[in-house]
Protein backbone atom coordinates (compact mmCIF):
# COMPACT_ATOMS: atom_id res chain seq x y z
CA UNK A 1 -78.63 -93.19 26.40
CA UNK A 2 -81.20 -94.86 28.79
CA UNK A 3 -78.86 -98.18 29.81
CA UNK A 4 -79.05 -98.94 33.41
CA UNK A 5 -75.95 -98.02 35.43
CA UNK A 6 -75.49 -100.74 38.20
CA UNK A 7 -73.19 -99.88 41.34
CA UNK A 8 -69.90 -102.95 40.76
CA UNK A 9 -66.49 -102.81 42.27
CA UNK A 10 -63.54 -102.01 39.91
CA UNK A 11 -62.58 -105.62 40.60
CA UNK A 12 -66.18 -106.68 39.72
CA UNK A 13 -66.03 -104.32 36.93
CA UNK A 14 -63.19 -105.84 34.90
CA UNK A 15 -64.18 -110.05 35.67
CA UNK A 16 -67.36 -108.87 33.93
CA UNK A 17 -65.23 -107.42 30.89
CA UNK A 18 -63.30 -110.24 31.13
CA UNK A 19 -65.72 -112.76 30.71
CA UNK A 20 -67.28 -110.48 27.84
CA UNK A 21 -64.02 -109.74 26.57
CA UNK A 22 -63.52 -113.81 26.34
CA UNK A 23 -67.31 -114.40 24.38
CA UNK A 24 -66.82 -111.93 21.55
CA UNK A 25 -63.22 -113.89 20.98
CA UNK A 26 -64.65 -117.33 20.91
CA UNK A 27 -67.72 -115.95 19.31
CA UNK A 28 -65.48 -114.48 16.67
CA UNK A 29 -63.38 -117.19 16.29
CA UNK A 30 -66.27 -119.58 15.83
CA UNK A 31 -67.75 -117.15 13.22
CA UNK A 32 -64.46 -116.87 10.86
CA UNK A 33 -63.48 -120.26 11.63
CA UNK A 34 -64.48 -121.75 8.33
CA UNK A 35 -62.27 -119.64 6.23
CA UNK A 36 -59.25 -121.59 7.87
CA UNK A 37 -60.56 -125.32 6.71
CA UNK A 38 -63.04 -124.37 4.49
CA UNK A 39 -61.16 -126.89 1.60
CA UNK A 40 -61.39 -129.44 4.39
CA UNK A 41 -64.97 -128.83 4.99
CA UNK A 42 -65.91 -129.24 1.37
CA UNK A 43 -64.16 -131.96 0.89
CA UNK A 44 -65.42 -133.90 4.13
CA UNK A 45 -68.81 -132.97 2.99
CA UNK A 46 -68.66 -133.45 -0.24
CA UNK A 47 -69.73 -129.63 -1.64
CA UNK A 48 -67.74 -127.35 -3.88
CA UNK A 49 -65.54 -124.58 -2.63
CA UNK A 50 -67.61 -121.99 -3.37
CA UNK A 51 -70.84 -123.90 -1.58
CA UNK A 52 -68.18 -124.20 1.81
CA UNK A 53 -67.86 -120.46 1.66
CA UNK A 54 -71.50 -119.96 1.81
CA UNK A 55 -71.12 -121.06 5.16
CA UNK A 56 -69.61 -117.62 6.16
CA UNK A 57 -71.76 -115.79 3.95
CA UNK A 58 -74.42 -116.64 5.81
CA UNK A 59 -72.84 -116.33 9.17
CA UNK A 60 -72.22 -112.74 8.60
CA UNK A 61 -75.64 -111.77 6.40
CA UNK A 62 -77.53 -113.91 9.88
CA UNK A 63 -75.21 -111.50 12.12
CA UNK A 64 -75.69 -108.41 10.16
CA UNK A 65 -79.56 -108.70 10.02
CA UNK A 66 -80.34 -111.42 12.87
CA UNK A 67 -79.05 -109.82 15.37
CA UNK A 68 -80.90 -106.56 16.02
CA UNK A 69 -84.21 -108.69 14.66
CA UNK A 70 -83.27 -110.45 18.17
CA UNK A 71 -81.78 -107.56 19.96
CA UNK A 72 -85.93 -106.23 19.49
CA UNK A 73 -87.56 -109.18 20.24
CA UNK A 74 -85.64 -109.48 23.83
CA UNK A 75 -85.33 -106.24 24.49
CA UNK A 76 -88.08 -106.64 27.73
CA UNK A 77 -85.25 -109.47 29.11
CA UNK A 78 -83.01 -108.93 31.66
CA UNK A 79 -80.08 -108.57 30.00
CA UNK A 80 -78.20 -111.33 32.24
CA UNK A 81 -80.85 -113.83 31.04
CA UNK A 82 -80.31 -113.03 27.31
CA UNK A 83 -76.54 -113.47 27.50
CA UNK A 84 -76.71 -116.84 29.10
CA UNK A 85 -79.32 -117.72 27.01
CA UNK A 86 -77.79 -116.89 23.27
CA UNK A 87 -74.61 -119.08 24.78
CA UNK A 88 -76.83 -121.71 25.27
CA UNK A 89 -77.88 -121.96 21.93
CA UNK A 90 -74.89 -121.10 20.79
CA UNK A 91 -73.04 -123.86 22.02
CA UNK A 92 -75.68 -126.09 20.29
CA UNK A 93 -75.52 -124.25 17.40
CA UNK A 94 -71.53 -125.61 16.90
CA UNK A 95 -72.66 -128.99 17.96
CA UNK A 96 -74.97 -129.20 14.52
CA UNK A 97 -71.92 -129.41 12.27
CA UNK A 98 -69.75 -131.70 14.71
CA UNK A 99 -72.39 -134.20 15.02
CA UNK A 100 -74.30 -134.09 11.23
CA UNK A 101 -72.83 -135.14 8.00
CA UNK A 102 -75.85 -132.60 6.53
CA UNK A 103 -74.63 -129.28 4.52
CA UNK A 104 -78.21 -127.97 4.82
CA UNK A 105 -77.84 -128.68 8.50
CA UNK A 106 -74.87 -126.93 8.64
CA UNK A 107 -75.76 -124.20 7.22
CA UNK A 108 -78.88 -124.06 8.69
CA UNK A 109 -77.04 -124.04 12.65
CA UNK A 110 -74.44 -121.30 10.68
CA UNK A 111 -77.96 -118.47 10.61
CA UNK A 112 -78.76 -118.98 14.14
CA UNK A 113 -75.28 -119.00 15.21
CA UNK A 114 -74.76 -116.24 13.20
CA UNK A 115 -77.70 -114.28 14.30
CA UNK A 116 -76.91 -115.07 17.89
CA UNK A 117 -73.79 -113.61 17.80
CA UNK A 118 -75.21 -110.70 16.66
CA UNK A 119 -77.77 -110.70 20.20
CA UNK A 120 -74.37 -111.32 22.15
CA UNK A 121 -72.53 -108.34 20.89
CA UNK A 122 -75.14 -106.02 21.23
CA UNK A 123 -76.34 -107.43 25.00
CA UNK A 124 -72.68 -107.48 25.54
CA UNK A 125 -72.00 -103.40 25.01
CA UNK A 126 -74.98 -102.81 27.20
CA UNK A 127 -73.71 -104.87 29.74
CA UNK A 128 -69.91 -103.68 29.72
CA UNK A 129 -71.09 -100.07 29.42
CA UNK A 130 -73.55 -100.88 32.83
CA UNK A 131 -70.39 -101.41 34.48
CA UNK A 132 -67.86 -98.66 34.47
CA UNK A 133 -68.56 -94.68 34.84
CA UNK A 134 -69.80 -92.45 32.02
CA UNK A 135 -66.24 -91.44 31.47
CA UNK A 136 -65.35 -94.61 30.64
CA UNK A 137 -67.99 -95.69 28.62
CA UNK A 138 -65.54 -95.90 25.62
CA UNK A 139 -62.84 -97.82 27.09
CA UNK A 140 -65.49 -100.25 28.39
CA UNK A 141 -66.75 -100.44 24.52
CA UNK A 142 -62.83 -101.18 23.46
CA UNK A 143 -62.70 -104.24 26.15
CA UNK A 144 -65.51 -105.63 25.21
CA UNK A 145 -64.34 -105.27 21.36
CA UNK A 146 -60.89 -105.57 21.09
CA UNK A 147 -62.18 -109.57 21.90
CA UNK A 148 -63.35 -109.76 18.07
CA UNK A 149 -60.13 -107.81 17.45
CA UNK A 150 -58.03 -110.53 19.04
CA UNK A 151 -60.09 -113.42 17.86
CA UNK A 152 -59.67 -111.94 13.87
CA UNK A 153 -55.29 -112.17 14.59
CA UNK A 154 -54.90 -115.12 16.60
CA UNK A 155 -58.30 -116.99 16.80
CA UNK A 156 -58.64 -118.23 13.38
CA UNK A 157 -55.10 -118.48 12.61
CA UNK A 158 -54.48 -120.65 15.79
CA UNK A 159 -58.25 -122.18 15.10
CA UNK A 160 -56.50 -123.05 11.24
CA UNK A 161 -53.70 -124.64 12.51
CA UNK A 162 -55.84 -126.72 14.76
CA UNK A 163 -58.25 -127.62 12.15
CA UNK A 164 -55.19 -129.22 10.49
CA UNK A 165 -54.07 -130.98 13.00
CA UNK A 166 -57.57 -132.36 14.54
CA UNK A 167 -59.83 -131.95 11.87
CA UNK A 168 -62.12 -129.17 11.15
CA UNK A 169 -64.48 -130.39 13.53
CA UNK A 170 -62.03 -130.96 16.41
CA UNK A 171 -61.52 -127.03 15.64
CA UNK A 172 -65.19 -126.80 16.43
CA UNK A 173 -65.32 -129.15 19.33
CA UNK A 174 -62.73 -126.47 20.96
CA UNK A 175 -64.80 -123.75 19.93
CA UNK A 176 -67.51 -125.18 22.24
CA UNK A 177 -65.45 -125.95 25.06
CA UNK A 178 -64.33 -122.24 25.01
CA UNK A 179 -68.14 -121.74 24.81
CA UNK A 180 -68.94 -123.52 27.83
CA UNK A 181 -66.41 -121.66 30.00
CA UNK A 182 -67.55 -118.27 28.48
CA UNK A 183 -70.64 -119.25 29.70
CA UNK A 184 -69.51 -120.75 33.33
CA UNK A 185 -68.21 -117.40 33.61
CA UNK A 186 -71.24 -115.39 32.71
CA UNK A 187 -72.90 -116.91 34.93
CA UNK A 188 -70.45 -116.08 37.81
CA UNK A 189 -70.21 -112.77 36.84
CA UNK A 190 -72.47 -111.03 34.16
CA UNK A 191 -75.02 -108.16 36.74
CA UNK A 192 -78.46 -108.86 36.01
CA UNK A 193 -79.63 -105.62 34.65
CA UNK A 194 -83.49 -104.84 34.14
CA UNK A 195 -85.23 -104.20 30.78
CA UNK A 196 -84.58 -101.48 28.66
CA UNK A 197 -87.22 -99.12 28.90
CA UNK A 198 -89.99 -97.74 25.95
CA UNK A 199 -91.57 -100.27 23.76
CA UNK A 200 -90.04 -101.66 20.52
CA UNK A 201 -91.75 -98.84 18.35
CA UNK A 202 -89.90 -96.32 20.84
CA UNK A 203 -86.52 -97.87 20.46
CA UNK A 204 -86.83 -98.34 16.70
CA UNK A 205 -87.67 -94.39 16.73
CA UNK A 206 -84.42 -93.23 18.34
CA UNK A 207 -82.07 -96.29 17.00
CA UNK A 208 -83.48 -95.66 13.35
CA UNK A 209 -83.33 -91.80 13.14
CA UNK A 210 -81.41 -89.49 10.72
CA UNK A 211 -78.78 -88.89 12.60
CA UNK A 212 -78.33 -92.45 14.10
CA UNK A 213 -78.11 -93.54 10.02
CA UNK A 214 -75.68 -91.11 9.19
CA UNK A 215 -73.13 -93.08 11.62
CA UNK A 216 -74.16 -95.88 10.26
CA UNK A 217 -73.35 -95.06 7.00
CA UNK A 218 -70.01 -93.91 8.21
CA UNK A 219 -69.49 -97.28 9.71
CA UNK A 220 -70.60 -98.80 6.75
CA UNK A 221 -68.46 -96.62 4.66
CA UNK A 222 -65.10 -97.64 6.89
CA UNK A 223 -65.44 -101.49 6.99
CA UNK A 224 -66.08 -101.01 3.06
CA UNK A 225 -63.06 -99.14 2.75
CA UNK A 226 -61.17 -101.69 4.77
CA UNK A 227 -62.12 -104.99 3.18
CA UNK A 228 -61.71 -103.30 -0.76
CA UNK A 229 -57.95 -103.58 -0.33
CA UNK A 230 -57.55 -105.68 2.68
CA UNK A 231 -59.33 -108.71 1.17
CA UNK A 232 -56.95 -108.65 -1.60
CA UNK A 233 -53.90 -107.78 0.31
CA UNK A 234 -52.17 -110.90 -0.38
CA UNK A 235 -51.88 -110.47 -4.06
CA UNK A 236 -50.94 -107.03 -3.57
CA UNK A 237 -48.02 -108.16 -1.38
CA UNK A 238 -47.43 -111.03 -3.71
CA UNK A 239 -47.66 -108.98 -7.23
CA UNK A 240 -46.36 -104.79 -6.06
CA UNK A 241 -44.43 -105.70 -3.24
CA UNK A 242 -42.82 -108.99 -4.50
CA UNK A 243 -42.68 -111.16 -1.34
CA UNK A 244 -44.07 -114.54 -1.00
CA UNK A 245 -44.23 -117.63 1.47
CA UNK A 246 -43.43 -117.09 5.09
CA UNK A 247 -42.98 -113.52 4.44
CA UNK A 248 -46.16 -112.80 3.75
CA UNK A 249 -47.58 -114.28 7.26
CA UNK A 250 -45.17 -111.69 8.90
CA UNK A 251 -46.76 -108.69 7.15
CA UNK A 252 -50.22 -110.03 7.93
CA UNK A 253 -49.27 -110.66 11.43
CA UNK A 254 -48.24 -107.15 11.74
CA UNK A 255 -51.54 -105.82 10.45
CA UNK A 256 -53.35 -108.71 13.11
CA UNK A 257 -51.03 -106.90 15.70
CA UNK A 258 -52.28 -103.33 15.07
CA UNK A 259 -55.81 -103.75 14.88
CA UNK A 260 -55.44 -105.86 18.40
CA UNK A 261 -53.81 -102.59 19.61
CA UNK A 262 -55.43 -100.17 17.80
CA UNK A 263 -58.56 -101.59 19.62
CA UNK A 264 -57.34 -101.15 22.63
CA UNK A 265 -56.48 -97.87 22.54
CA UNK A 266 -59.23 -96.55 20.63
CA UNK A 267 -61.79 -96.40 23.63
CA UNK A 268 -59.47 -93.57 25.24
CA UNK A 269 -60.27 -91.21 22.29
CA UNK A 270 -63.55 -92.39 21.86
CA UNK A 271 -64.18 -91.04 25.42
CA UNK A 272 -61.66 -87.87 25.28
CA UNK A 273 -63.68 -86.85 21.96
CA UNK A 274 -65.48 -89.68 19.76
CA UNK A 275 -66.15 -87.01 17.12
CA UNK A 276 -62.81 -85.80 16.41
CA UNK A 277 -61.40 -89.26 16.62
CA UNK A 278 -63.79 -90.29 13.78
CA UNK A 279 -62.14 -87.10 11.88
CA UNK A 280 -58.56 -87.90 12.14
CA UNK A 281 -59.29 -91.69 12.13
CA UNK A 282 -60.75 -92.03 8.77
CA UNK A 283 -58.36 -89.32 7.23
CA UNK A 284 -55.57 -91.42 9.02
CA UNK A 285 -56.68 -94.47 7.14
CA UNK A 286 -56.54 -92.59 3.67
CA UNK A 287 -52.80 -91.50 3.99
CA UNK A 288 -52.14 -94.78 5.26
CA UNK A 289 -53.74 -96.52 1.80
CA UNK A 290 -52.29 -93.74 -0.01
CA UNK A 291 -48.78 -94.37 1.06
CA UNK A 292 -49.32 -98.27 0.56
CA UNK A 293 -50.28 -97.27 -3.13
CA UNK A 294 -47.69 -95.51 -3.85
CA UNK A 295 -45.12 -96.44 -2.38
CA UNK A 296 -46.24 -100.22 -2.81
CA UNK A 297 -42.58 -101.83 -3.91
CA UNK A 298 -40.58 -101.01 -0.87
CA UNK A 299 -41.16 -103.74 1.39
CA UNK A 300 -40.48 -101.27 4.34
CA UNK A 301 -42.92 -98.53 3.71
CA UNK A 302 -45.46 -101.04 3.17
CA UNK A 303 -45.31 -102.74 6.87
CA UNK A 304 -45.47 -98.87 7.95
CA UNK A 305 -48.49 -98.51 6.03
CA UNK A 306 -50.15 -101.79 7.23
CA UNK A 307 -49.15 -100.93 10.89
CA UNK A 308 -50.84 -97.22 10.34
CA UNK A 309 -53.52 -98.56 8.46
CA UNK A 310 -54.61 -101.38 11.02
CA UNK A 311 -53.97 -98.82 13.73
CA UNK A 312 -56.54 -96.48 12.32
CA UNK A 313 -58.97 -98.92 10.97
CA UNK A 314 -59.75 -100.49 14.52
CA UNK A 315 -58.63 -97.53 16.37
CA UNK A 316 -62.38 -95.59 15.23
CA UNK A 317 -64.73 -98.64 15.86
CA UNK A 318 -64.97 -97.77 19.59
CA UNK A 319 -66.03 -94.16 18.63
CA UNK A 320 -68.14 -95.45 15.86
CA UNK A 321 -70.07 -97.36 18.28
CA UNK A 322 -69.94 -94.55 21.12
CA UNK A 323 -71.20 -92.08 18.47
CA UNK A 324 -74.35 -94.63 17.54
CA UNK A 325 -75.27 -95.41 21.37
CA UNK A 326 -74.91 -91.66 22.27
CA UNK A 327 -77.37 -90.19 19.11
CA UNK A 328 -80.03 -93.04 19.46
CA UNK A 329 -80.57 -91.64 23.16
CA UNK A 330 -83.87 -93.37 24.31
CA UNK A 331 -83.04 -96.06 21.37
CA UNK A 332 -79.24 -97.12 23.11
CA UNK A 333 -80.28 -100.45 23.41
CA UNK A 334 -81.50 -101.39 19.94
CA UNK A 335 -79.24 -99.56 19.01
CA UNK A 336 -75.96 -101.62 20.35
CA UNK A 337 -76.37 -104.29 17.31
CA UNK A 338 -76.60 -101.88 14.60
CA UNK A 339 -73.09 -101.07 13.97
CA UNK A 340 -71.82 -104.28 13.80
CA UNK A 341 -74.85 -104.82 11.28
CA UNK A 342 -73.54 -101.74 9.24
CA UNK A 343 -69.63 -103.20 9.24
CA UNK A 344 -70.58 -107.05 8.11
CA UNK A 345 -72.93 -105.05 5.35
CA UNK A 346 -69.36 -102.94 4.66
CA UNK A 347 -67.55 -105.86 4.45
CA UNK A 348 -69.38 -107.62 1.98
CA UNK A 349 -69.43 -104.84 -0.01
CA UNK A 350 -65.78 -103.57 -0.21
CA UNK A 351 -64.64 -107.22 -0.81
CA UNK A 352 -66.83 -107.16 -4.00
CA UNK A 353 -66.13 -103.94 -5.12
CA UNK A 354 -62.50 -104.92 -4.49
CA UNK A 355 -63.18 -108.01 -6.62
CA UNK A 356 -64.23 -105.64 -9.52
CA UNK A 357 -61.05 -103.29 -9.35
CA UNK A 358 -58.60 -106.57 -9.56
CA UNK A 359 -60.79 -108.25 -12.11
CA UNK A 360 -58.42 -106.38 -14.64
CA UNK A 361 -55.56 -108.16 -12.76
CA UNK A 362 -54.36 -105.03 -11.26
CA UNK A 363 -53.68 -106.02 -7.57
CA UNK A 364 -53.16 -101.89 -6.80
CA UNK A 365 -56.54 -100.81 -8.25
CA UNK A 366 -57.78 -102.43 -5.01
CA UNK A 367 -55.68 -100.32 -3.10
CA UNK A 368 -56.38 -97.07 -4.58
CA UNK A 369 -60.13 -97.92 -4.26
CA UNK A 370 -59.82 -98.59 -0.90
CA UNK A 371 -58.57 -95.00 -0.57
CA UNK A 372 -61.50 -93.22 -2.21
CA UNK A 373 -63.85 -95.23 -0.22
CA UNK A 374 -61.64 -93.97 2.85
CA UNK A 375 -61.43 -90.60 1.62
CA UNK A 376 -65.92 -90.08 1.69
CA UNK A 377 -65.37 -91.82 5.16
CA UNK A 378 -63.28 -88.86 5.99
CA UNK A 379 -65.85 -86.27 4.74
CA UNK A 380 -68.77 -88.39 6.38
CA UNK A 381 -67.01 -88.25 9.69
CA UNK A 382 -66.73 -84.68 9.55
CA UNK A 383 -70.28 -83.81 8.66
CA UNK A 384 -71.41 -86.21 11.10
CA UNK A 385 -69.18 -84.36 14.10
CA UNK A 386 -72.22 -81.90 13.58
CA UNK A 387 -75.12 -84.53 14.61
CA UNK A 388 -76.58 -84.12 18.37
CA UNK A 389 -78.23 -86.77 20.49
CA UNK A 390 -81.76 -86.07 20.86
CA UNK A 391 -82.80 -83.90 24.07
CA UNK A 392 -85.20 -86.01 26.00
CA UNK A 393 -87.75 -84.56 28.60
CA UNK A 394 -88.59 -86.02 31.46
CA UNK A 395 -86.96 -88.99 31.33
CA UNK A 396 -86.09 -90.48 35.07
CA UNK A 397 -82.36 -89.36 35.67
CA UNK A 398 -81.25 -92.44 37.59
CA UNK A 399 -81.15 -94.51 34.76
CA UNK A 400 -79.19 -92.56 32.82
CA UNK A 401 -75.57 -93.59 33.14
CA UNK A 402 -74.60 -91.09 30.61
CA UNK A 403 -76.38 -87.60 28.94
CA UNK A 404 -77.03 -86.09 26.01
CA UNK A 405 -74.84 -82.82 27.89
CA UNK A 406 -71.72 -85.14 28.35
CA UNK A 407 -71.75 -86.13 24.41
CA UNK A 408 -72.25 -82.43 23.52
CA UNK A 409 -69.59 -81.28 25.16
């Protein structure tokens, strides 16, 4: 991978991770937001439920295919610019829907904020990864993610209850006050690293080859997996398990918990052995969906399963990404926004897929495809263990901060 290693204290080192740590939160926050208030949000203005939730449609489609579109089209910034820069926008991005009574407008500002989130995340790996040494390349990748982690348990919930109290766009307002201190911060902190190197056609080369897809399709594959059963869960819990109300938010909150720590931990494997992780990660999440299928009705073995499952889910997406970055070689920095491109792409998918196994009212059938989809993950992963980054020649050694030997080995 050809990202520019610059020389930080630890100190130095984990304000910057901080501060990105703290952008892909509110950035995440801000993007699942609507799902909290989205009946408010119609009704304020005026458009059907279905019409409100084209509002995070778009978010995630603008994110998904926005954001490397971007990611190439700054990719001869510095990288310091670019982050301050999509925050900028950003921030006036959320101002569109606090100031406009306009639906188009709102889900006009919803694209770009969308699509600059997508420019953030991937700026933001390249940046985090600048930071630390090559053997902790992963565990900067799960700082700088686990903030999307965190935002998905506690931002929206806490962003919900504030939409309720406030108003859906007093939950916005704080959005963009969280913005603006993200920002303060970046500029405080974020290095100012140079340019990627290679033109655009040289970066699409590497970030778009074979064996660069292949992960992709694995990452695909595991956020499909995820959101088949996961978007659904509630019915499950409701319908097989038999628990309602209050209950309910504690089994969620368990899964919100795992993921946040599954996260965390996952950038230690990633960088003991990404490959392997991948292996026993998607496998992992299999038994875990297995067990919640069968063993559905006991209340008990259910939270296990949710704790395992969110554990394994989130656990892989440092190594996922670590995998990506290492086989696009020359390509690492186009390469950044792809995976998160690949999981919104998963996501959609596996919640309509999971929409067609409950259509029969079966709240299981979305469980048990959850599992197959997990199960190909599994035999993805393990084909992909295989894959090699690309040996480059004569490319200047300095501003390498990690080689195609150390993923190898």
């Amino acid at each position: 991978m050809s990202t520019q290693q610059t020389a930080v204290s630890q100190g130095r080192a984990n304000l910057v991770l901080a501060t990105l740590f703290l952008g892909m939160f509110v950035l995440g926050t801000a993007e699942l937001l609507v799902v909290g208030v989205l009946d408010l949000i119609a009704g304020d203005l005026r458009v059907s439920i279905p019409a409100a939730g084209t509002l995070v449609t778009a978010a995630a489609l603008a994110l998904a295919l926005g954001g490397p579109i971007l990611t190439v089209l700054t990719l001869r910034l510095n990288k310091r610019t670019i982050l301050i820069g999509a925050l900028v926008l950003f921030i006036l991005g959320n101002l569109v829907p606090v100031l406009t009574d306009s639906y188009g407008l709102f889900l006009a500002a919803r694209i770009v904020t969308g699509a600059l989130q997508g420019l953030f995340i991937a700026t933001g790996f390249v940046t985090g990864i600048s930071v630390v040494p090559p053997e902790k390349m992963g565990r900067a990748i799960s700082a700088v993610f686990s903030g999307v982690a965190v935002s998905a348990a506690l931002g929206v919930p806490l962003g919900t209850l504030l939409g309720q109290a406030v108003g859906w766009r007093g939950a916005f307002v704080a959005v963009i006050i969280l913005s603006v201190i993200v920002l303060v911060a970046t500029i405080a902190f974020a290095p100012s690293l140079a340019p990627a190197g290679g033109s655009a056609g040289n970066q699409a080369k590497y970030a778009f080859a074979p064996r660069v897809l292949a992960v992709l399709a694995l990452n695909f594959a595991v956020f499909a997996s995820l959101y088949a059963a996961l978007t659904y869960i509630v019915p499950f819990l409701q319908d097989v398990t038999g628990i309602s109300g209050a209950a309910i938010s504690i089994f969620l909150l368990v899964y919100g918990v795992s993921t946040v720590i599954g996260s965390g931990a996952g950038g230690r494997f990633a960088d003991k052995n990404a490959k392997a992780t991948l292996i026993v990660a998607t496998f992992g999440t299999a038994a875990a969906l297995l067990v919640l299928y069968l063993g559905g009705a006991l209340a008990f073995l259910v939270a296990v399963a949710i704790l395992a499952w969110g554990l394994f889910a989130m656990g892989m997406v440092p190594s996922l990404q670590y995998r990506v970055i290492m086989l696009a070689g020359p390509g690492g920095a186009l390469a950044q926004s792809l995976p998160a491109s690949a999981a919104n792409i998963g996501i959609a998918f596996g919640s309509f897929i999971g929409g067609v196994a409950i259509g029969g009212g079966n709240a299981k059938a979305t469980v048990i495809t959850g599992f197959i989809i997990a199960v190909v993950s599994g035999i993805i992963a393990w084909i992909t263990s295989y894959l090699k980054p690309p040996v480059i020649k004569d490319v200047p050694q300095p501003q390498t901060d990690v080689t195609p030997d150390a993923e190898a080995a």
